[in-house]
PDB file of N, CA and C in Angstrom:
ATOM      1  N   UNK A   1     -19.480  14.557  43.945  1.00  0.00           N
ATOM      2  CA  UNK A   1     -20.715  13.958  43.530  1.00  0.00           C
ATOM      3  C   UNK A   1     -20.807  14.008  42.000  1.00  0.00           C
ATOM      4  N   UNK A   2     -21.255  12.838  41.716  1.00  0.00           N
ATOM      5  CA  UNK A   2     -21.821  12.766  39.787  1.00  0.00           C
ATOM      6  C   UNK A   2     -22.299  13.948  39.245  1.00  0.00           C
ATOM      7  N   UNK A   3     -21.691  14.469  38.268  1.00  0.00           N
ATOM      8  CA  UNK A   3     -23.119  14.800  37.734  1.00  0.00           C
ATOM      9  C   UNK A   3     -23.280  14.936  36.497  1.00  0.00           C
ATOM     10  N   UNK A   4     -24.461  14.583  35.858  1.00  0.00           N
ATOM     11  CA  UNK A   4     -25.241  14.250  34.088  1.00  0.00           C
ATOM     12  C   UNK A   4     -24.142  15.320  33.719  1.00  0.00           C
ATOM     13  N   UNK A   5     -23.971  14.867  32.572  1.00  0.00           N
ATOM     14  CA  UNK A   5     -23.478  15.503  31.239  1.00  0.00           C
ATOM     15  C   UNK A   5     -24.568  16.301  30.565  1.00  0.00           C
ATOM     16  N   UNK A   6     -24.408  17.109  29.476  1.00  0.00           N
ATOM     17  CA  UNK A   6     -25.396  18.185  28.815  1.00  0.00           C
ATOM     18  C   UNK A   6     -25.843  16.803  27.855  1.00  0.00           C
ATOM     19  N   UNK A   7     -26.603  17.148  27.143  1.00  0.00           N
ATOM     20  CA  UNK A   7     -27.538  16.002  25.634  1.00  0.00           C
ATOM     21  C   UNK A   7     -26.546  16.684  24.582  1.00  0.00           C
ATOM     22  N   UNK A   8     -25.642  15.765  24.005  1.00  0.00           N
ATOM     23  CA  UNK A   8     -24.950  16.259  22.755  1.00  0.00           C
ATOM     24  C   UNK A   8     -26.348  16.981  21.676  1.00  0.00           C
ATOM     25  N   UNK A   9     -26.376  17.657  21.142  1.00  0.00           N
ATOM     26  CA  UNK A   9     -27.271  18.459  19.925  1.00  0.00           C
ATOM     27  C   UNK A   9     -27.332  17.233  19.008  1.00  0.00           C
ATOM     28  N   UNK A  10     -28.508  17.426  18.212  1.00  0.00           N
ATOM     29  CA  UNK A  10     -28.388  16.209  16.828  1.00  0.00           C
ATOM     30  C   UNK A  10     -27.596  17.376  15.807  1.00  0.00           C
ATOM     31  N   UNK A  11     -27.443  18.117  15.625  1.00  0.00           N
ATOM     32  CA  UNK A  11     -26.510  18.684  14.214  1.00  0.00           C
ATOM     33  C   UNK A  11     -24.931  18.443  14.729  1.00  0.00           C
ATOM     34  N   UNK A  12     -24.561  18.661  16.051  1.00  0.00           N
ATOM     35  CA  UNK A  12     -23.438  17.943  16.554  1.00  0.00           C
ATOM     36  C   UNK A  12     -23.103  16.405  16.210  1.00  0.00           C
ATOM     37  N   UNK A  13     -24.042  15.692  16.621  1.00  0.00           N
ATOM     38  CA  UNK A  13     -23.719  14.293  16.200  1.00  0.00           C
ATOM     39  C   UNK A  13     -23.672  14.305  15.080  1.00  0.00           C
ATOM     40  N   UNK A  14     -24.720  14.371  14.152  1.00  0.00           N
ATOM     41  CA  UNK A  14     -24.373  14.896  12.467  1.00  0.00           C
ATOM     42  C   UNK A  14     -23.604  15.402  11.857  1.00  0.00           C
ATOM     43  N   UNK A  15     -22.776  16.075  12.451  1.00  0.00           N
ATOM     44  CA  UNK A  15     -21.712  16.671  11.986  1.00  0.00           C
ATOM     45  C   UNK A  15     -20.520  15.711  12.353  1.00  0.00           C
ATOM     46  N   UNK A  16     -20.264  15.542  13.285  1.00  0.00           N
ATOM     47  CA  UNK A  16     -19.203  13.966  13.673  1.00  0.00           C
ATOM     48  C   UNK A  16     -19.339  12.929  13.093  1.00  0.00           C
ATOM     49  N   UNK A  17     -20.457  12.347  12.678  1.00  0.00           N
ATOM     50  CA  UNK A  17     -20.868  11.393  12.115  1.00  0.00           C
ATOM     51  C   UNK A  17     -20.205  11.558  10.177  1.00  0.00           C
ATOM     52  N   UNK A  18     -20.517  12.884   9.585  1.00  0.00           N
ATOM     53  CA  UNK A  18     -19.888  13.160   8.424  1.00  0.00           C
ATOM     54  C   UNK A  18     -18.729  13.006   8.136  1.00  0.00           C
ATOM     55  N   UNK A  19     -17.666  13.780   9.284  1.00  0.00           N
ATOM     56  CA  UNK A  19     -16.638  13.711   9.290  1.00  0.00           C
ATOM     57  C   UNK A  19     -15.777  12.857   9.297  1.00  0.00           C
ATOM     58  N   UNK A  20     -16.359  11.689  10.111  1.00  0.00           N
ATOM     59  CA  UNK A  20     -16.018  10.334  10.552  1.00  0.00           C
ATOM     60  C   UNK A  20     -16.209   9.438   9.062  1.00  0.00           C
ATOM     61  N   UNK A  21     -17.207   9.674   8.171  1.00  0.00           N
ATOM     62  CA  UNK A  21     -18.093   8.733   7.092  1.00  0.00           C
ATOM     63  C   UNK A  21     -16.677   9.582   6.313  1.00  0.00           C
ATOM     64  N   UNK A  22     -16.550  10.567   6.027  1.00  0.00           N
ATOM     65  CA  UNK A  22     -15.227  11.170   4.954  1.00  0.00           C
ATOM     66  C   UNK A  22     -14.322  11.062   5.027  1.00  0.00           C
ATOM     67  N   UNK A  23     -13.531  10.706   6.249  1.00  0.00           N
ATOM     68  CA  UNK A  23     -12.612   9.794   6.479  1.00  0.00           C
ATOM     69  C   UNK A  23     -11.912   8.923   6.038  1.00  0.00           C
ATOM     70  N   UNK A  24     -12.972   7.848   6.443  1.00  0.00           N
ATOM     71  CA  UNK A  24     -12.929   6.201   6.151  1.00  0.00           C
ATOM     72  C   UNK A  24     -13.493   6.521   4.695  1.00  0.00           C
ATOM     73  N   UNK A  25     -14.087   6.978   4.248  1.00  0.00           N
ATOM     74  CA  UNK A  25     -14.457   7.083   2.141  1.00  0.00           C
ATOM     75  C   UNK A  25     -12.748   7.421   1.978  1.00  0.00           C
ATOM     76  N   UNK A  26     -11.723   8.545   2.397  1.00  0.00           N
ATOM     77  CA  UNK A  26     -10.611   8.609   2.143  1.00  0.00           C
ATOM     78  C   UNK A  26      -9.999   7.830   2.114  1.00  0.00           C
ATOM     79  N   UNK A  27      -9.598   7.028   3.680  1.00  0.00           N
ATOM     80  CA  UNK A  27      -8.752   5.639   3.645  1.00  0.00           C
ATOM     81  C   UNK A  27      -8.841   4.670   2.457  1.00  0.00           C
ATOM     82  N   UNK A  28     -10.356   4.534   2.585  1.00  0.00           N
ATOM     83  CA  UNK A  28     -10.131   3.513   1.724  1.00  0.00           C
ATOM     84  C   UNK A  28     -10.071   3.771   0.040  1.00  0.00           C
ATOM     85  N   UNK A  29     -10.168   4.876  -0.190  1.00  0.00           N
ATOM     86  CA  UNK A  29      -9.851   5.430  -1.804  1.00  0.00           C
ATOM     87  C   UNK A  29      -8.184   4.985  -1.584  1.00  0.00           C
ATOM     88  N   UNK A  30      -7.598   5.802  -0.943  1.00  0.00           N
ATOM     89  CA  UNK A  30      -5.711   5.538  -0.668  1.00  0.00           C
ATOM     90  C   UNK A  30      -5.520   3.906  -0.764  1.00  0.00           C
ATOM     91  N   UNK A  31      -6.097   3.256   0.221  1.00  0.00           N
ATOM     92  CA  UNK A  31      -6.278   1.949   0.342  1.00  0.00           C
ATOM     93  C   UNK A  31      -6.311   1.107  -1.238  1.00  0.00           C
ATOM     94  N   UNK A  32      -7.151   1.338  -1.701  1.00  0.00           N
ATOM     95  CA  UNK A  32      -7.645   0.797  -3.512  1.00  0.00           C
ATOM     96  C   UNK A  32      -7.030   1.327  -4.173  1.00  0.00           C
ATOM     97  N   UNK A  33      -6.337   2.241  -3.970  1.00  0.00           N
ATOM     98  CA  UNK A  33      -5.337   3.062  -4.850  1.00  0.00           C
ATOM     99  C   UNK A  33      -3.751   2.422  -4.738  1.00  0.00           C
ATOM    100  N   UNK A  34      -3.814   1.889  -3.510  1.00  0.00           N
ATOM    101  CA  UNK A  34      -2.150   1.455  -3.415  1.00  0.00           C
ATOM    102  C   UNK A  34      -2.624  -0.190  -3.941  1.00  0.00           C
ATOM    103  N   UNK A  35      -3.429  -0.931  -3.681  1.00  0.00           N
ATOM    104  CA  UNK A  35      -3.779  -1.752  -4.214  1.00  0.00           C
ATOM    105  C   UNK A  35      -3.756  -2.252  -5.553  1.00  0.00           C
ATOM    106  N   UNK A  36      -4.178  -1.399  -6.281  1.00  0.00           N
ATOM    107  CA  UNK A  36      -3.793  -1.294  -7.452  1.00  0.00           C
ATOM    108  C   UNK A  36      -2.356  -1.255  -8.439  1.00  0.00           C
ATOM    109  N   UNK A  37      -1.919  -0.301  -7.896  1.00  0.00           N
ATOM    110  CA  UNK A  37      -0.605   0.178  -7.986  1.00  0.00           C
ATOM    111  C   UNK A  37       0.505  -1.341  -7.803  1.00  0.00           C
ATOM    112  N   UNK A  38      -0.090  -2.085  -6.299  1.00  0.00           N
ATOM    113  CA  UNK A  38       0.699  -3.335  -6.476  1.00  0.00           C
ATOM    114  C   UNK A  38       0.588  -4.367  -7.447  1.00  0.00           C
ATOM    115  N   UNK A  39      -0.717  -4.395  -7.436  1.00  0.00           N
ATOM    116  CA  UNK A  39      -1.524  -5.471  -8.316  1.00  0.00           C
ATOM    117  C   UNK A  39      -1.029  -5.426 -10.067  1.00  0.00           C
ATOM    118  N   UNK A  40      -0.871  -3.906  -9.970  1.00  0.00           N
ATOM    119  CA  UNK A  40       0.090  -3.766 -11.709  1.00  0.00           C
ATOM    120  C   UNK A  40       1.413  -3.770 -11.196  1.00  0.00           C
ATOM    121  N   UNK A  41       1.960  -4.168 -10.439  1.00  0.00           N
ATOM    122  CA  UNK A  41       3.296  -4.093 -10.255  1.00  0.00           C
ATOM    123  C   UNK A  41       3.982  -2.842 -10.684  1.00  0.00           C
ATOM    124  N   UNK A  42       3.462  -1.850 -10.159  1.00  0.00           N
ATOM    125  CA  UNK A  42       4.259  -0.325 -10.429  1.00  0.00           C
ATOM    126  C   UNK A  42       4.360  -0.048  -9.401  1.00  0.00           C
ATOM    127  N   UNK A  43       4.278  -0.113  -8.356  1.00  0.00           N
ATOM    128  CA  UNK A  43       4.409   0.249  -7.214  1.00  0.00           C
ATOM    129  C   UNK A  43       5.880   0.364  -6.617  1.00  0.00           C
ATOM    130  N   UNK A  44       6.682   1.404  -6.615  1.00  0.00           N
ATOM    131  CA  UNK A  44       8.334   1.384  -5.888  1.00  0.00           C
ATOM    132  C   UNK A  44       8.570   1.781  -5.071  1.00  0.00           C
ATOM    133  N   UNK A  45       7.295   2.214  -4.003  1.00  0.00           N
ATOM    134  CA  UNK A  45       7.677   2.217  -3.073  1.00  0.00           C
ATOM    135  C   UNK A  45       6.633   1.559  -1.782  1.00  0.00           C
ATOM    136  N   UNK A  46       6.677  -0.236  -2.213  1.00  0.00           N
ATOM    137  CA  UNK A  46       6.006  -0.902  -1.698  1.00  0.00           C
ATOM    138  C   UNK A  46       6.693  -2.300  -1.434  1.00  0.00           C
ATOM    139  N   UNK A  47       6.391  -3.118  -0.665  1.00  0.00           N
ATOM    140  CA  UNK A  47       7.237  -4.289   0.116  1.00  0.00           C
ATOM    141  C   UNK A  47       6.055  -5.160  -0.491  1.00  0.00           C
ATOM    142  N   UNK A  48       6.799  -6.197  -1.377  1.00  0.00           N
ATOM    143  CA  UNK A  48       5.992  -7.826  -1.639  1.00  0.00           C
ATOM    144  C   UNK A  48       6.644  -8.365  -1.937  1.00  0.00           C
ATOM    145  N   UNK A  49       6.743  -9.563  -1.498  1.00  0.00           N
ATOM    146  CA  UNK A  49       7.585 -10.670  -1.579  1.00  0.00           C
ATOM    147  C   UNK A  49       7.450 -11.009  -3.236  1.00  0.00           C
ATOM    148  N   UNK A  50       6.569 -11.029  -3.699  1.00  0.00           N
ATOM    149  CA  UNK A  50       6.556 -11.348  -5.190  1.00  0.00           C
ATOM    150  C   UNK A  50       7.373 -10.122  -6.063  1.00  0.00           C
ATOM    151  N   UNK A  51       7.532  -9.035  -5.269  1.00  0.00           N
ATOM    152  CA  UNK A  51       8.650  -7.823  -6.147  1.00  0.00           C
ATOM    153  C   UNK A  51      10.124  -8.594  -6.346  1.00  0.00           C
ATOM    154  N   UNK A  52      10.730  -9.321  -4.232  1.00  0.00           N
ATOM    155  CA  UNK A  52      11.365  -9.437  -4.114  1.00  0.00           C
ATOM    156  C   UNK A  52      11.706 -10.630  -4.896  1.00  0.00           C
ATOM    157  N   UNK A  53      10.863 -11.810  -4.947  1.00  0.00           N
ATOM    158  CA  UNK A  53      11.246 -12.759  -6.133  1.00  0.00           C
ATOM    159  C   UNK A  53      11.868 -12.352  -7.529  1.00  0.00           C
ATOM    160  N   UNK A  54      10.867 -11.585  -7.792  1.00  0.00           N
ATOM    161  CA  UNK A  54      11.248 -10.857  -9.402  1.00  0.00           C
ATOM    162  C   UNK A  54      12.404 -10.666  -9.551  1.00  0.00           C
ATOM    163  N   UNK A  55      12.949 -10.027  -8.785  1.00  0.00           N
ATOM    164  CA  UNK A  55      14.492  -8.920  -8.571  1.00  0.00           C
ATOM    165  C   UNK A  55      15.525 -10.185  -8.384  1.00  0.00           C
ATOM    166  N   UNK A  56      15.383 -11.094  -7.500  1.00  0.00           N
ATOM    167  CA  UNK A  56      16.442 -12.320  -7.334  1.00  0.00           C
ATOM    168  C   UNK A  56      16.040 -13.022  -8.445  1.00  0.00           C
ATOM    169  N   UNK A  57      15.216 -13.806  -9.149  1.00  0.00           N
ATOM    170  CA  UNK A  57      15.271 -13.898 -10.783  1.00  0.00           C
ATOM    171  C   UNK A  57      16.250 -13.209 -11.840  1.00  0.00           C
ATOM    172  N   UNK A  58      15.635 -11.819 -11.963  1.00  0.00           N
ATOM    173  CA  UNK A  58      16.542 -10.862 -12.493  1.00  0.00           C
ATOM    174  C   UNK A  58      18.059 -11.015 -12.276  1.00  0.00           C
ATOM    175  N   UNK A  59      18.214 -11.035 -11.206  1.00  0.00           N
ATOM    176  CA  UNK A  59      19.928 -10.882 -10.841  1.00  0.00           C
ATOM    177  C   UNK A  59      20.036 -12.358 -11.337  1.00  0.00           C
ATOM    178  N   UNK A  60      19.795 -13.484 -10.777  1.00  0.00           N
ATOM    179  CA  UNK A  60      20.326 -14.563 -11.591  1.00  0.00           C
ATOM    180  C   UNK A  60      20.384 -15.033 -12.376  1.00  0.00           C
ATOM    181  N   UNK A  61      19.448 -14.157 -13.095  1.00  0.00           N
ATOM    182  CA  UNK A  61      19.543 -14.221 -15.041  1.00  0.00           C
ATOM    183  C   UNK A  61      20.847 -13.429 -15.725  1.00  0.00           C
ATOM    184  N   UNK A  62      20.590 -12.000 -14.727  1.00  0.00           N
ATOM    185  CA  UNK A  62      21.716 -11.558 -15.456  1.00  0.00           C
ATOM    186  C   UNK A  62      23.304 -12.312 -14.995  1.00  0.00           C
ATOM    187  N   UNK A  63      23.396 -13.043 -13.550  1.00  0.00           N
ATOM    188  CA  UNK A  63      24.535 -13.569 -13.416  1.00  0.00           C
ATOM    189  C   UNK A  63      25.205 -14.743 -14.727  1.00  0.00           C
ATOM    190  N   UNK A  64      24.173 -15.531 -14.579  1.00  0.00           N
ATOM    191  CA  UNK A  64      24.316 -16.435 -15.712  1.00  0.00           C
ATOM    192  C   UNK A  64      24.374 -16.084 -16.878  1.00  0.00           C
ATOM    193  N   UNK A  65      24.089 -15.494 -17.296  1.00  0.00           N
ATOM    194  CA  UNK A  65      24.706 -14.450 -18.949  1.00  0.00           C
ATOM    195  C   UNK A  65      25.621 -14.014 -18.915  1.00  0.00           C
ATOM    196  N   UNK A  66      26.329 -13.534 -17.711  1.00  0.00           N
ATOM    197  CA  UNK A  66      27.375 -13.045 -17.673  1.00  0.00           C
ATOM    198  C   UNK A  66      28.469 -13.868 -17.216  1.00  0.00           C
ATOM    199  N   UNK A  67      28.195 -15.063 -16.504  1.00  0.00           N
ATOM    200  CA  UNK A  67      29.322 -16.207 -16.750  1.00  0.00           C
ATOM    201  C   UNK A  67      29.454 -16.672 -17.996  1.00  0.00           C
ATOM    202  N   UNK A  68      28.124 -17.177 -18.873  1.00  0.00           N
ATOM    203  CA  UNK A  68      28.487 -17.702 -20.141  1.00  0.00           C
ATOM    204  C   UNK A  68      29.400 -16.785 -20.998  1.00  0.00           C
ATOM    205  N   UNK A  69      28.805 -15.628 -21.208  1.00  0.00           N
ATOM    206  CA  UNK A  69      29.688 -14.812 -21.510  1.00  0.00           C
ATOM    207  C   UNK A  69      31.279 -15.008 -21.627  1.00  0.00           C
ATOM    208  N   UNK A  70      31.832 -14.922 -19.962  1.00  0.00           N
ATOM    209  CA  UNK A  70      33.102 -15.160 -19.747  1.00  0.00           C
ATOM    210  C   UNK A  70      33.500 -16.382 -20.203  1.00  0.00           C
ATOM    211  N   UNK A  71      32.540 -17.560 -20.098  1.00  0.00           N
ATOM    212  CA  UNK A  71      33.013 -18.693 -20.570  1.00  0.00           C
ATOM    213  C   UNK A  71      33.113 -18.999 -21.915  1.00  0.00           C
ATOM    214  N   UNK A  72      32.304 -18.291 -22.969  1.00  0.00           N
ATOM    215  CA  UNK A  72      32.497 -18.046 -24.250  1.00  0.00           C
ATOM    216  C   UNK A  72      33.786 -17.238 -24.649  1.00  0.00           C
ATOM    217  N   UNK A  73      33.886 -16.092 -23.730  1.00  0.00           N
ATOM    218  CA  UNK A  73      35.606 -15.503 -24.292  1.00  0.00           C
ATOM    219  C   UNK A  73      36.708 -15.774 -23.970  1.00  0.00           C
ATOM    220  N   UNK A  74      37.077 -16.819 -23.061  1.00  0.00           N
ATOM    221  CA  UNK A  74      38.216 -17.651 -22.319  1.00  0.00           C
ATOM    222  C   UNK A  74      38.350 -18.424 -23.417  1.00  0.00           C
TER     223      UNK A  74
END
């Protein structure tokens, strides 16, 4: 047979309720914090396709300097 549950206390719920609110204030500090970090592009240990552009730029800048190069000392 059923039977009722006790009435949670209000300093119980109040107290869950804090814990829960300090939390999510954490996440999302970490959250705005890695945000940032991408947004200045310092971030190294983070996945964006706009890093990965950068880096294949890079390499094909430096490839091409370094053929002319060879083709200047031949």
């Amino acid at each position: 047979m059923a039977v009722p549950k006790k009435r949670t206390s209000v300093s119980k719920k109040r107290i869950r309720k804090k814990n829960w609110i300090k939390q999510a204030k954490l996440e999302a500090t970490k959250a705005l914090s890695l945000g940032k970090s991408v947004d200045t592009r310092k971030s190294k240990f983070f996945y964006s396709p706009y890093m990965e552009t950068e880096i294949l730029k890079r390499s094909m800048k430096n490839l091409r300097q370094n053929k002319m190069l060879n083709l200047k000392m031949n």
